[in-house]
Protein backbone atom coordinates (compact mmCIF):
# COMPACT_ATOMS: atom_id res chain seq x y z
CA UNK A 1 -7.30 13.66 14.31
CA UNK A 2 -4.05 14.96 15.61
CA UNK A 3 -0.85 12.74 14.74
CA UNK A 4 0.53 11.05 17.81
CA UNK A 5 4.17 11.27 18.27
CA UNK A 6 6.41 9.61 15.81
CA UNK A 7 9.50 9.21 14.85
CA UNK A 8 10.57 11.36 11.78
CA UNK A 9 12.98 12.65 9.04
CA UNK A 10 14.43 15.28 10.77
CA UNK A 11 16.17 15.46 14.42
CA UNK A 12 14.63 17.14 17.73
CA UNK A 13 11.25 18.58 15.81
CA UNK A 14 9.38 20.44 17.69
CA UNK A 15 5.41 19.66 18.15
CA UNK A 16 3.55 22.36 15.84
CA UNK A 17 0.32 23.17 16.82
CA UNK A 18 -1.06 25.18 13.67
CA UNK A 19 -3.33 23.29 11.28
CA UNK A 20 -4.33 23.81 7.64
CA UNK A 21 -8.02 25.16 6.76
CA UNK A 22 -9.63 23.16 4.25
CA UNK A 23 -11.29 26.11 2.63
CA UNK A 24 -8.44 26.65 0.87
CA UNK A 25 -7.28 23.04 0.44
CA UNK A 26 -6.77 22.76 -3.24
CA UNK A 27 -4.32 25.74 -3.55
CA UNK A 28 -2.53 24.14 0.21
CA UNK A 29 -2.24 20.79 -2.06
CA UNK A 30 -0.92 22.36 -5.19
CA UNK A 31 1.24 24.74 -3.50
CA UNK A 32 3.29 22.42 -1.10
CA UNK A 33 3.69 19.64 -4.30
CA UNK A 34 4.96 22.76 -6.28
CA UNK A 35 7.25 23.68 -3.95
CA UNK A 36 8.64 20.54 -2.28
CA UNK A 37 12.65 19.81 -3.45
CA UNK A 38 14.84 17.13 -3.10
CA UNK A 39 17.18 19.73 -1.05
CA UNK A 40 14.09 19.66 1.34
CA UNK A 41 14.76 15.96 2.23
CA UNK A 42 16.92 14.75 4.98
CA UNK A 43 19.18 12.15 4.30
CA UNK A 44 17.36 9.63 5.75
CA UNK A 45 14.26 10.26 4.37
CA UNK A 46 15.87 9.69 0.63
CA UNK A 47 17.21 6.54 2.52
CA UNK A 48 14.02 5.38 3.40
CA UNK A 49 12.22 6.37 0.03
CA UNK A 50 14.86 3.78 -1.21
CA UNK A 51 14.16 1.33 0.73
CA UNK A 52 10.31 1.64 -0.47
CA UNK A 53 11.20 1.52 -4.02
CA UNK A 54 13.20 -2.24 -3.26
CA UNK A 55 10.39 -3.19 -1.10
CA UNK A 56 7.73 -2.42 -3.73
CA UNK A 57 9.60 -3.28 -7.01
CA UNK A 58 10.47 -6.87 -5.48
CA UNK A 59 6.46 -7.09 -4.71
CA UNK A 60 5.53 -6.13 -8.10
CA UNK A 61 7.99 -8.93 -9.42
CA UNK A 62 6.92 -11.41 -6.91
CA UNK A 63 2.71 -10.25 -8.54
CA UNK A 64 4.14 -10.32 -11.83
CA UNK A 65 2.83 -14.15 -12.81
CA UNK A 66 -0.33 -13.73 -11.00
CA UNK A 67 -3.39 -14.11 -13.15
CA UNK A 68 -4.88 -10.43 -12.83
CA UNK A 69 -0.91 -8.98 -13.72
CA UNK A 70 -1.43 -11.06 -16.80
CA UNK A 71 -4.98 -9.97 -17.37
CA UNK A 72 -4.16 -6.01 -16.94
CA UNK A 73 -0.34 -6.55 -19.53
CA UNK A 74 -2.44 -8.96 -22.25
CA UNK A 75 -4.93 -5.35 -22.14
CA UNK A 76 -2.30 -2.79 -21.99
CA UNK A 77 0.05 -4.73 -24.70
CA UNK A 78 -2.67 -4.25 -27.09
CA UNK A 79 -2.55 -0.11 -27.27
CA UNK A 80 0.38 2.17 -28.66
CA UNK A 81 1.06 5.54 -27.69
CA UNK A 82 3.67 8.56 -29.49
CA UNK A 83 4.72 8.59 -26.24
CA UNK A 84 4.99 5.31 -24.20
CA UNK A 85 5.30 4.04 -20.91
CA UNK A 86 6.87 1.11 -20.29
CA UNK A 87 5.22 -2.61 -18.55
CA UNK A 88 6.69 -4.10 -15.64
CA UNK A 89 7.67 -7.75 -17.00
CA UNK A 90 7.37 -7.44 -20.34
CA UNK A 91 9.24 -4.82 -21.29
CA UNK A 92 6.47 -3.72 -24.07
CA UNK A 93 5.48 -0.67 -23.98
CA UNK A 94 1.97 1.12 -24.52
CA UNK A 95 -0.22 4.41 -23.02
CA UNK A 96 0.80 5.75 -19.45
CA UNK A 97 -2.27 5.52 -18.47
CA UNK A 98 -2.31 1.55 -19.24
CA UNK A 99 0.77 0.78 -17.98
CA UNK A 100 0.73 2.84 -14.58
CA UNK A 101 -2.66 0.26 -14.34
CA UNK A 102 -0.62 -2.73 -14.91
CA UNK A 103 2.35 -2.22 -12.98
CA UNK A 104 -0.20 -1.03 -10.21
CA UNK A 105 -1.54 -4.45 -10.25
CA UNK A 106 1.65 -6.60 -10.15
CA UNK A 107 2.53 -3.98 -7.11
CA UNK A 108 -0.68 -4.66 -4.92
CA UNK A 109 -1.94 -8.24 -5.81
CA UNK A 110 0.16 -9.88 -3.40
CA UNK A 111 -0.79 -7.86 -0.55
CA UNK A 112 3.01 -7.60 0.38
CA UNK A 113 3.45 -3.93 -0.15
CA UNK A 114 3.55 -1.34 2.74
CA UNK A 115 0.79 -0.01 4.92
CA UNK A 116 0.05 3.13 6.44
CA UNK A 117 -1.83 3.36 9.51
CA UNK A 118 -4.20 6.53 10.66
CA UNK A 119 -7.43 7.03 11.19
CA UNK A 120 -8.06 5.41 7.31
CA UNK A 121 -5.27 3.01 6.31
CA UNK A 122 -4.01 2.05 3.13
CA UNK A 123 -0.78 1.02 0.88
CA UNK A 124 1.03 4.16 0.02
CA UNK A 125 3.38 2.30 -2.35
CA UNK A 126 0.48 1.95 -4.60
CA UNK A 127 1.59 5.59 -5.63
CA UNK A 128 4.73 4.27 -7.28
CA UNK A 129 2.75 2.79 -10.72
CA UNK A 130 2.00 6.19 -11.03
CA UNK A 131 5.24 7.43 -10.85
CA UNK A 132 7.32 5.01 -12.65
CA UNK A 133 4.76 5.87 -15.87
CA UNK A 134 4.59 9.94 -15.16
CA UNK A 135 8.39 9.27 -14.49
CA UNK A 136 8.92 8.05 -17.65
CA UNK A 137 7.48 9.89 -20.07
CA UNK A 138 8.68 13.20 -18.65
CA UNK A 139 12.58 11.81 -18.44
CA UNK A 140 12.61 12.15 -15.19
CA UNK A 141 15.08 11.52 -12.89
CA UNK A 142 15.78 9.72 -9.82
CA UNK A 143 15.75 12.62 -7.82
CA UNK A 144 12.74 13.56 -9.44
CA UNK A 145 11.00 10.43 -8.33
CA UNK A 146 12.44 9.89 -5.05
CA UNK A 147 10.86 13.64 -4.29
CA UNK A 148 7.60 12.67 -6.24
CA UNK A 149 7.59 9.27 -3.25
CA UNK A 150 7.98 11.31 -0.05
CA UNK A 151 5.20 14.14 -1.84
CA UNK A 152 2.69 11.12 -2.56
CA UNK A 153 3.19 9.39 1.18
CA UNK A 154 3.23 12.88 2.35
CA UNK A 155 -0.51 13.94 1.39
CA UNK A 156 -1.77 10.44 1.49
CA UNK A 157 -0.95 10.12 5.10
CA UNK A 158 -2.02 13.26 5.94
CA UNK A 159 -5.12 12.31 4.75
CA UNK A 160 -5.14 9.18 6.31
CA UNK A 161 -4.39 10.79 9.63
CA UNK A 162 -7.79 13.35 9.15
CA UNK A 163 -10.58 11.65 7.79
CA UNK A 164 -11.70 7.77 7.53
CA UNK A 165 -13.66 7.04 4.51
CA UNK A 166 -14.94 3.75 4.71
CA UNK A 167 -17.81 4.35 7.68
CA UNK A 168 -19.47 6.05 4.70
CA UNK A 169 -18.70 3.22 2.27
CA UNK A 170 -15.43 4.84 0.65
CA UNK A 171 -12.07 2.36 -0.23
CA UNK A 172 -9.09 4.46 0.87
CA UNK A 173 -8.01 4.15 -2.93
CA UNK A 174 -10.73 7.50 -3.27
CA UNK A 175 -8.08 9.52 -0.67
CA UNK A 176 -5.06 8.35 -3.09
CA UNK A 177 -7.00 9.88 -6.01
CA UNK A 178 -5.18 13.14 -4.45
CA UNK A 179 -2.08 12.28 -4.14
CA UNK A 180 -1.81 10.37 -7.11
CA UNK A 181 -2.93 13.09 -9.34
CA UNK A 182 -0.34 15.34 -7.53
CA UNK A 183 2.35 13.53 -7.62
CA UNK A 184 1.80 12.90 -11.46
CA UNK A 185 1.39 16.16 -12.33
CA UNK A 186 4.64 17.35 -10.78
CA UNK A 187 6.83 14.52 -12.77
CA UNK A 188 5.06 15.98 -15.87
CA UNK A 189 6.13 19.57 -14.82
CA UNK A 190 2.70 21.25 -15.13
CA UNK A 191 2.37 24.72 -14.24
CA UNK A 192 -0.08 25.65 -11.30
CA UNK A 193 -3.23 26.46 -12.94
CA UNK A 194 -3.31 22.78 -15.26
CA UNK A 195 -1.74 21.34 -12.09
CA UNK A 196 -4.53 22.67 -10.11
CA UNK A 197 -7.56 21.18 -12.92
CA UNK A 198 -5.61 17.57 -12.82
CA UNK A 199 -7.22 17.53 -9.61
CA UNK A 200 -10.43 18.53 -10.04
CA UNK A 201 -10.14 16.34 -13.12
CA UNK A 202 -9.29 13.28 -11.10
CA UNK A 203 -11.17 13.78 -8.03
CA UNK A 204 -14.54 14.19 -9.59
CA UNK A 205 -14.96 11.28 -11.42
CA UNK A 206 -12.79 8.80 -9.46
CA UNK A 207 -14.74 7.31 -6.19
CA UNK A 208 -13.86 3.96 -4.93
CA UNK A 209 -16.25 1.69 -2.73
CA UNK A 210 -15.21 -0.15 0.20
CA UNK A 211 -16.90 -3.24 -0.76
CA UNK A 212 -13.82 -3.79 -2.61
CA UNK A 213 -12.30 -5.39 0.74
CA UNK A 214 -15.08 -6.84 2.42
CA UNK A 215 -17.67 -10.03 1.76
CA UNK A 216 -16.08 -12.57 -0.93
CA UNK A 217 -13.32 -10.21 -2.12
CA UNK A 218 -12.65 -10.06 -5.96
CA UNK A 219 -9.87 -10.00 -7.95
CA UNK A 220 -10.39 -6.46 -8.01
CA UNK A 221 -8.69 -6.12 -4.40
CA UNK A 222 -5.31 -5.86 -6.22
CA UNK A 223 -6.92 -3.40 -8.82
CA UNK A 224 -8.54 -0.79 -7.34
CA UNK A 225 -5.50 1.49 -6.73
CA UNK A 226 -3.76 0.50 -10.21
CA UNK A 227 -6.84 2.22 -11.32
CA UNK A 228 -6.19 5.61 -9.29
CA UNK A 229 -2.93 5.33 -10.70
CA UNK A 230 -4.58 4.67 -14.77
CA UNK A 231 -7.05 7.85 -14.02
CA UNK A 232 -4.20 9.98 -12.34
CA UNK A 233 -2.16 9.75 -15.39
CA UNK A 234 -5.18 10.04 -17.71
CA UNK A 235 -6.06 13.30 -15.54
CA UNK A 236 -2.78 14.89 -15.74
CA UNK A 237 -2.96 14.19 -19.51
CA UNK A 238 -5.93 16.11 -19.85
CA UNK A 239 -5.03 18.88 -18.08
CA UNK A 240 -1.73 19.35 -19.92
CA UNK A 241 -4.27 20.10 -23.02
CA UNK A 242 -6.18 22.66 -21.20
CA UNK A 243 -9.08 20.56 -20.22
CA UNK A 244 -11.07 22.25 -16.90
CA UNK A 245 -12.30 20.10 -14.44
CA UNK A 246 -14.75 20.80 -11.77
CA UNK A 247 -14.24 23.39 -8.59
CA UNK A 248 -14.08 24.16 -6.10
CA UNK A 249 -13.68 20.27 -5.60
CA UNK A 250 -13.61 19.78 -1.86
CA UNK A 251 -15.30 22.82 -0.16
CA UNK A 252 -18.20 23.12 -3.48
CA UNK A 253 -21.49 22.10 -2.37
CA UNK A 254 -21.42 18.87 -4.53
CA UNK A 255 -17.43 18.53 -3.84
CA UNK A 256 -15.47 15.67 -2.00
CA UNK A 257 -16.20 17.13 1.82
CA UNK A 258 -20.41 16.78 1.64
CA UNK A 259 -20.34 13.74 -1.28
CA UNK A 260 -17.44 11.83 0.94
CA UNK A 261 -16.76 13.09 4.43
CA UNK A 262 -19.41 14.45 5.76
CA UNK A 263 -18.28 17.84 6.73
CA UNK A 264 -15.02 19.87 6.82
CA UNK A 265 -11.54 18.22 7.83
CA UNK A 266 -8.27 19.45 8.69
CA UNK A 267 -4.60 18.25 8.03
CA UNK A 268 -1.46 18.86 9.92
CA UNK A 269 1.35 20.48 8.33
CA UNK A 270 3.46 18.99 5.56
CA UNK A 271 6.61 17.83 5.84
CA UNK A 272 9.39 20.14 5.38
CA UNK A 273 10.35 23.17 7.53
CA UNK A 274 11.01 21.24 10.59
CA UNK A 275 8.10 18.86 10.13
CA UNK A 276 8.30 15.23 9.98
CA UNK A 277 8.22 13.66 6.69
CA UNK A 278 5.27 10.36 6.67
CA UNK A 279 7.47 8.66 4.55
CA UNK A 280 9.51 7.66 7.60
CA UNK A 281 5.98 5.90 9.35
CA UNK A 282 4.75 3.72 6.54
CA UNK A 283 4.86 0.16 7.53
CA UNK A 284 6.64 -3.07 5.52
CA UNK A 285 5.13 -6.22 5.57
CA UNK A 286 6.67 -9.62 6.77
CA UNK A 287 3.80 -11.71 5.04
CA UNK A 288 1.99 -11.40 2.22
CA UNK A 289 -1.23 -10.95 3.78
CA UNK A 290 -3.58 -8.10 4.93
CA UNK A 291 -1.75 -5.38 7.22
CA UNK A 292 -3.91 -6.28 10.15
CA UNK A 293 -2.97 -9.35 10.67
CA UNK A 294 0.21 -9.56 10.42
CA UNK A 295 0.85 -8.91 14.54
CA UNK A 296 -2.11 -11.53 14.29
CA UNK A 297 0.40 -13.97 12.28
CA UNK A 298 3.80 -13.13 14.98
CA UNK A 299 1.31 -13.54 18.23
CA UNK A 300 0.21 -17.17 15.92
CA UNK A 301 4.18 -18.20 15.68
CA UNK A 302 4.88 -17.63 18.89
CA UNK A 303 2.21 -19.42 20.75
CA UNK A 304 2.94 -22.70 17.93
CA UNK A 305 6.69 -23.02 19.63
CA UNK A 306 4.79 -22.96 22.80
CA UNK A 307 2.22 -26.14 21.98
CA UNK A 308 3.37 -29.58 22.64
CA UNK A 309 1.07 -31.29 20.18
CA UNK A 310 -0.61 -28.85 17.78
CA UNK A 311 -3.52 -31.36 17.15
CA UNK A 312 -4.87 -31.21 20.47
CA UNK A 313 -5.36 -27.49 19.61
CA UNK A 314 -9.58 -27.53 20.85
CA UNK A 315 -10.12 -23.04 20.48
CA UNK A 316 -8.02 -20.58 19.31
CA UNK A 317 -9.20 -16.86 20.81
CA UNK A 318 -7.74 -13.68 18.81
CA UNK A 319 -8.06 -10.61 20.64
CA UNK A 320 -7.11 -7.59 18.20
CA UNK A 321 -8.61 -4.00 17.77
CA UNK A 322 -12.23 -3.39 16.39
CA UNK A 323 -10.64 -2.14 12.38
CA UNK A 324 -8.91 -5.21 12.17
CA UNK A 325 -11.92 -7.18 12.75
CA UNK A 326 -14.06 -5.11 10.52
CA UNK A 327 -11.94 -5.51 7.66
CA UNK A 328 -10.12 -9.36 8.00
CA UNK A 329 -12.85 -11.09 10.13
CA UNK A 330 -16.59 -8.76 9.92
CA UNK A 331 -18.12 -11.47 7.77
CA UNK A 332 -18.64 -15.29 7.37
CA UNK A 333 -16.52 -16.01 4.28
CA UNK A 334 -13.68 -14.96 6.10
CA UNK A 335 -14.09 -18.72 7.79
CA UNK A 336 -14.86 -20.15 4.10
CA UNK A 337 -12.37 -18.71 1.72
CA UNK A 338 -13.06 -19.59 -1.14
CA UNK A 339 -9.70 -17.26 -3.51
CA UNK A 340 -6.54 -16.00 -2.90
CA UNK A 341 -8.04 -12.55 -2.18
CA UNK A 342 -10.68 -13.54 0.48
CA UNK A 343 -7.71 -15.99 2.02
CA UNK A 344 -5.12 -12.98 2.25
CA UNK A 345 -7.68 -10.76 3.86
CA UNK A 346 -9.13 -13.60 6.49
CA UNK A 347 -7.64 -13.31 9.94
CA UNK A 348 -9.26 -16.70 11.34
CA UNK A 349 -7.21 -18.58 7.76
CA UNK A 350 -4.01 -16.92 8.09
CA UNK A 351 -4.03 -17.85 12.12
CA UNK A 352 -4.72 -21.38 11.11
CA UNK A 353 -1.93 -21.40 8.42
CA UNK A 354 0.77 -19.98 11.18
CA UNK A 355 -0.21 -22.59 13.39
CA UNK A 356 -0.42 -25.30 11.57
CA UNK A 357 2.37 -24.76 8.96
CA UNK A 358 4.78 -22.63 11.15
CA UNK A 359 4.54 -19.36 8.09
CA UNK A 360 2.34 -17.90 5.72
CA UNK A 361 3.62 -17.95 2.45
CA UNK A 362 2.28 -17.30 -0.99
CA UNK A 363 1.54 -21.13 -1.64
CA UNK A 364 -0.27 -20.89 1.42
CA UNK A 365 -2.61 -19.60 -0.65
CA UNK A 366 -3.03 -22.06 -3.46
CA UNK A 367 -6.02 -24.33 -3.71
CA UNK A 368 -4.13 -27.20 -2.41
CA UNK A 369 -4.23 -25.40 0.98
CA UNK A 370 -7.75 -23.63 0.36
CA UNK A 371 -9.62 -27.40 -0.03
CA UNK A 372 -7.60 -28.57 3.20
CA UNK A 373 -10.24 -30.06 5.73
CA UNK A 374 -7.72 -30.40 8.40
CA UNK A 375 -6.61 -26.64 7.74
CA UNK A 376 -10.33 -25.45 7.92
CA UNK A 377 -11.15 -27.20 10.45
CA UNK A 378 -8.70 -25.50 12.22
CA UNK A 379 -10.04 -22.10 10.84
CA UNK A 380 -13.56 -23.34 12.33
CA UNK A 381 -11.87 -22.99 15.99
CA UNK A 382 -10.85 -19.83 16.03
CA UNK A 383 -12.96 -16.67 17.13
CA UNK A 384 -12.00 -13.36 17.15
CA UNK A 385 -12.65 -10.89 19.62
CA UNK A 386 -12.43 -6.79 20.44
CA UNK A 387 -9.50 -6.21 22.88
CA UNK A 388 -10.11 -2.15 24.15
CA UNK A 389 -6.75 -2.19 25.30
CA UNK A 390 -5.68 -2.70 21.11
CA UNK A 391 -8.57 -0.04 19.99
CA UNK A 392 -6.71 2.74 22.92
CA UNK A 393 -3.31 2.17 21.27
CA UNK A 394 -4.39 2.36 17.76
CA UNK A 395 -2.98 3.59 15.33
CA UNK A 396 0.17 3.91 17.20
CA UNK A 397 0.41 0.09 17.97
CA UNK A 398 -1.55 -2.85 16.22
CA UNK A 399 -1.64 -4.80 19.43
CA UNK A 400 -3.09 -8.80 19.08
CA UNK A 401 -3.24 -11.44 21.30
CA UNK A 402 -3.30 -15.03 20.54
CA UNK A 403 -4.47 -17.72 23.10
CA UNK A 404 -4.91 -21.66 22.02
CA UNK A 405 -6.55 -23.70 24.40
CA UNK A 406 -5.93 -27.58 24.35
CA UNK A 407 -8.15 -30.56 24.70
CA UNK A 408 -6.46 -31.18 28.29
CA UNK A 409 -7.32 -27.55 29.04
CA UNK A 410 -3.80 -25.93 28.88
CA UNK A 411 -3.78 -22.90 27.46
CA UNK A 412 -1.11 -20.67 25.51
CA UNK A 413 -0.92 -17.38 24.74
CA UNK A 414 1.44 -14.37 23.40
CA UNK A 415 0.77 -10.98 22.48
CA UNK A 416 2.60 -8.32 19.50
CA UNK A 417 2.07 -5.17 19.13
CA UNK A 418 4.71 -4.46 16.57
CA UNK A 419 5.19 -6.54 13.61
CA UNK A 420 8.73 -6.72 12.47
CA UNK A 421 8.54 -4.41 9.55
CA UNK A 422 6.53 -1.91 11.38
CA UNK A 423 7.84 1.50 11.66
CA UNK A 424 8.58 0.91 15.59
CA UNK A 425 10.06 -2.61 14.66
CA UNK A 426 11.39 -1.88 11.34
CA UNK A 427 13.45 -4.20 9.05
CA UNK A 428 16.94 -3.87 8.67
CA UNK A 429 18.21 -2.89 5.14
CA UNK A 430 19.57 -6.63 4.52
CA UNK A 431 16.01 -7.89 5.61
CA UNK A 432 14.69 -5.95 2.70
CA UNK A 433 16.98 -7.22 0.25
CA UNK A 434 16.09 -10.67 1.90
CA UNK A 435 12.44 -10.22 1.20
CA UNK A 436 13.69 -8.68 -2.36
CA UNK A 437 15.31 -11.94 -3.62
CA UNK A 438 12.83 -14.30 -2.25
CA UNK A 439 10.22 -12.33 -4.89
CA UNK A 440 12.73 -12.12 -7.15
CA UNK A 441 14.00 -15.48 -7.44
CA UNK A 442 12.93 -17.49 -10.32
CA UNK A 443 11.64 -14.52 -12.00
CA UNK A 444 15.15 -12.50 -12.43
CA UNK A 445 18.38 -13.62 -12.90
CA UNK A 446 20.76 -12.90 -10.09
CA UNK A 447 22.69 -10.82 -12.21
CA UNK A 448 19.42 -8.78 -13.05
CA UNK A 449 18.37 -8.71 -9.41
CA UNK A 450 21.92 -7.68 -8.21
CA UNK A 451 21.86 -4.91 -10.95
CA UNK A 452 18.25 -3.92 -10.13
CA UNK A 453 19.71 -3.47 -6.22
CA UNK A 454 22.39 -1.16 -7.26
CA UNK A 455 20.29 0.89 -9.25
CA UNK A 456 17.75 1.49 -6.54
CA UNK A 457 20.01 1.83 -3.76
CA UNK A 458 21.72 4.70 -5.61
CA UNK A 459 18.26 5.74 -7.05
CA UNK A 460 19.44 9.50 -6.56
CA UNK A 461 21.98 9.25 -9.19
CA UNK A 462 19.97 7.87 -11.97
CA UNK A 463 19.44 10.15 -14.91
CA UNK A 464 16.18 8.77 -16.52
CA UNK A 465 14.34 6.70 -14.44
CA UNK A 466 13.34 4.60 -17.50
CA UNK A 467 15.98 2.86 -16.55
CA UNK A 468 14.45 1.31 -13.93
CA UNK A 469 11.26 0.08 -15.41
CA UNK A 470 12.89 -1.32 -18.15
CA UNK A 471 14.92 -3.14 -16.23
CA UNK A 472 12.48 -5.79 -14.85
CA UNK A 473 11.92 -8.14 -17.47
CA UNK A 474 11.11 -11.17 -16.99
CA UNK A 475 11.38 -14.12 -19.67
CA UNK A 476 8.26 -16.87 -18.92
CA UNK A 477 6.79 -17.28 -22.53
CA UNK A 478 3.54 -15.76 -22.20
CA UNK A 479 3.87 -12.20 -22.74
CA UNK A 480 5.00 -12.45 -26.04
């Protein structure tokens, strides 16, 4: 589908009207991630790939203590490599592949990261496991992964914004097989042709389901990227020895457009060249809590301050767009959560929690609020509903409406169509660092979080990017 007008990275950009053929799509992917520079990026863009990189390295902190972080470090801990990468937490160090899987996991399994919204939607921060490994090993710098960010956003969105994968049963995770593998491949320098079989070499093999997010969701919610991230690496590895993959991967009669689309697609020009960089439309979150309900969550606040006594609360109607419902309220245990993950990706619980505890917060999440009858009771009352005027503004706006209706018959109601965090209601810089040091705290010193801020708000300066990783250590006794 055509992008709808956005802001972007560069000033006064003109509307272009050509589109890329996919018959030729591997050499348009290969080409533009050779080519792309940091002198290509507008200052603000580098501004707001830096304001990613605090966003996401405070969420994989905040994930760090969670039982599948633990579960994917105790694995990676136990393999050595002639040429590590490092783990998020522990400061150990073991294959790229296995570590670029365990940071991915402390990134996602909060569900606090950022969100891109197209015709599929997905977390393009995911991409930065990836990078922080392929960083790495190759020395790179911060330049060199600030340019390797805006390249993976860049195709991800793009192919966000052309195709949706899971009407066929796909998990978006399958799309960031591309630009993972990309991205990669350009921190580890390789030259066209291996750069070319990487993706072959990754696409092929690497298809994600959708029933990752839906029914009783697993642990494996918080996974299934850090796993694009473990085979991009592993990919890019392979190729660098002169391992072939198979082609042509999208257009081949067996490739990614019949297995996964459907037919042929097209994409809108990259950034660069007086095009808008996607970097600049990916979307923070103010909870920790699936993307689509977050305006859910705001609309939730606003009508509590409006209720004189919240337990006369007798229905509470959500109106919200037809994805949103699909994905965080399209089956029954999204009124019975029984886990963290199912909780986090439950509209009808996280409207409950707003209203009854006045935020959503991690500890929301714990089984002391899980086994609450007077909290799922509440979750009993609410329905959720299709509201056309929310489907006609997606995925510009994520418009939902909130009404309670009292025993007395009063009702109460508010609406948001921008969360604050969302590229049309962003977050100010000090918000950021805000949401930084509440994941942070108790995990970092403030001396290691105020050092960890410097370093990634000057990100372009860094020389090895090392640096970075192996700055977030964290001390709790059980990595040892």
């Amino acid at each position: 589908m055509p992008s709808s007008p956005r802001p972007n990275g560069t000033a006064d950009v003109p509307t272009c009207k050509a589109q890329i053929r996919m018959d030729s799509i591997s050499d348009s992917l290969t080409s533009y991630a050779e080519s792309l520079t940091f002198q290509d990026l507008p200052p603000e863009v580098v501004h707001q790939a830096k304001r990613l990189w605090v966003d996401t390295l405070g969420c994989a902190i905040g994930g760090l203590s969670s039982e599948p972080a633990r579960m994917a470090r105790d694995l990676a801990r136990g393999v050595t490599s002639d040429r590590p990468a490092t783990i998020l937490g522990s400061g150990r160090q073991t294959t790229p592949d296995l570590a670029a899987f365990a940071n991915g996991v402390a990134i996602r399994y909060m569900d606090y990261n950022d969100t891109y919204t197209g015709s599929e939607l997905g977390h393009p921060s995911d991409h930065l496991a990836a990078i922080l490994a392929a960083g790495e090993v190759a020395r790179a710098s911060g330049k060199d992964a600030i340019v390797a960010t805006v390249l993976a956003y860049e195709l991800f969105c793009r192919l966000c914004d052309a195709v949706i994968v899971r009407d066929r049963g796909f998990d978006y995770a399958t799309l960031g097989t591309v630009s993972s593998v990309l991205a990669t491949a350009k921190l580890l320098d390789l030259p066209s042709e291996q750069m070319t079989q990487a993706l072959n070499l990754a696409v092929a093999p690497n298809i994600a389901l959708f029933q990752t997010r839906v029914g009783d969701v697993s642990m494996w919610k918080g996974c299934a990227f850090a796993n694009v991230s473990r085979n991009a690496l592993f990919a890019a590895m392979l190729a660098s020895r002169g391992l072939t993959g198979p082609s042509p991967i999208f257009e081949g009669r067996g490739g990614f457009f019949r297995a996964i689309v459907g037919g042929e697609f097209t994409l809108d020009p990259f950034g660069g060249n007086g095009n808008a960089f996607k970097v600049m439309e990916s979307s923070m979150k103010r909870y920790p809590l699936g993307h689509l309900s977050q305006t859910v969550v705001e609309a939730a606040m606003q009508v509590r301050s409006q209720v004189p006594h919240l337990d006369e609360i007798a229905s509470v109607e959500v109106q919200t767009l037809q994805a949103a419902i699909d994905i965080m309220a399209g089956d029954s245990q999204k009124w019975h959560p029984t886990n963290r993950e199912t909780a986090d990706h439950s509209m009808p619980y996280s409207t409950a929690v707003a209203l009854m505890h006045g935020a959503v917060e991690e500890r929301h999440f714990g089984d002391e609020y899980l086994g609450n009858s007077a909290l799922l009771d509440l979750v009993q009352k609410v329905r959720v509903s299709v509201s056309e005027e929310a489907n006609r503004r997606w995925p510009e706006a994520m418009l939902s409406i909130v009404t309670v209706t009292t025993t007395s018959g009063d009702t109460y109601s508010a609406e948001v169509p921008f969360h604050r965090g969302h590229w049309k209601n962003p977050m100010s810089d000090r918000e950021v660092e805000e949401k930084f040091h509440s994941l942070t705290d108790g995990h970092l010193t403030s001396d290691q979080s105020a050092a960890l801020l410097d370093k990634l708000w000057s990100l372009e300066g860094v020389q090895d990017i090392g640096e970075v990783v192996r700055m977030v250590q964290v001390d709790d006794g059980k990595d040892a």
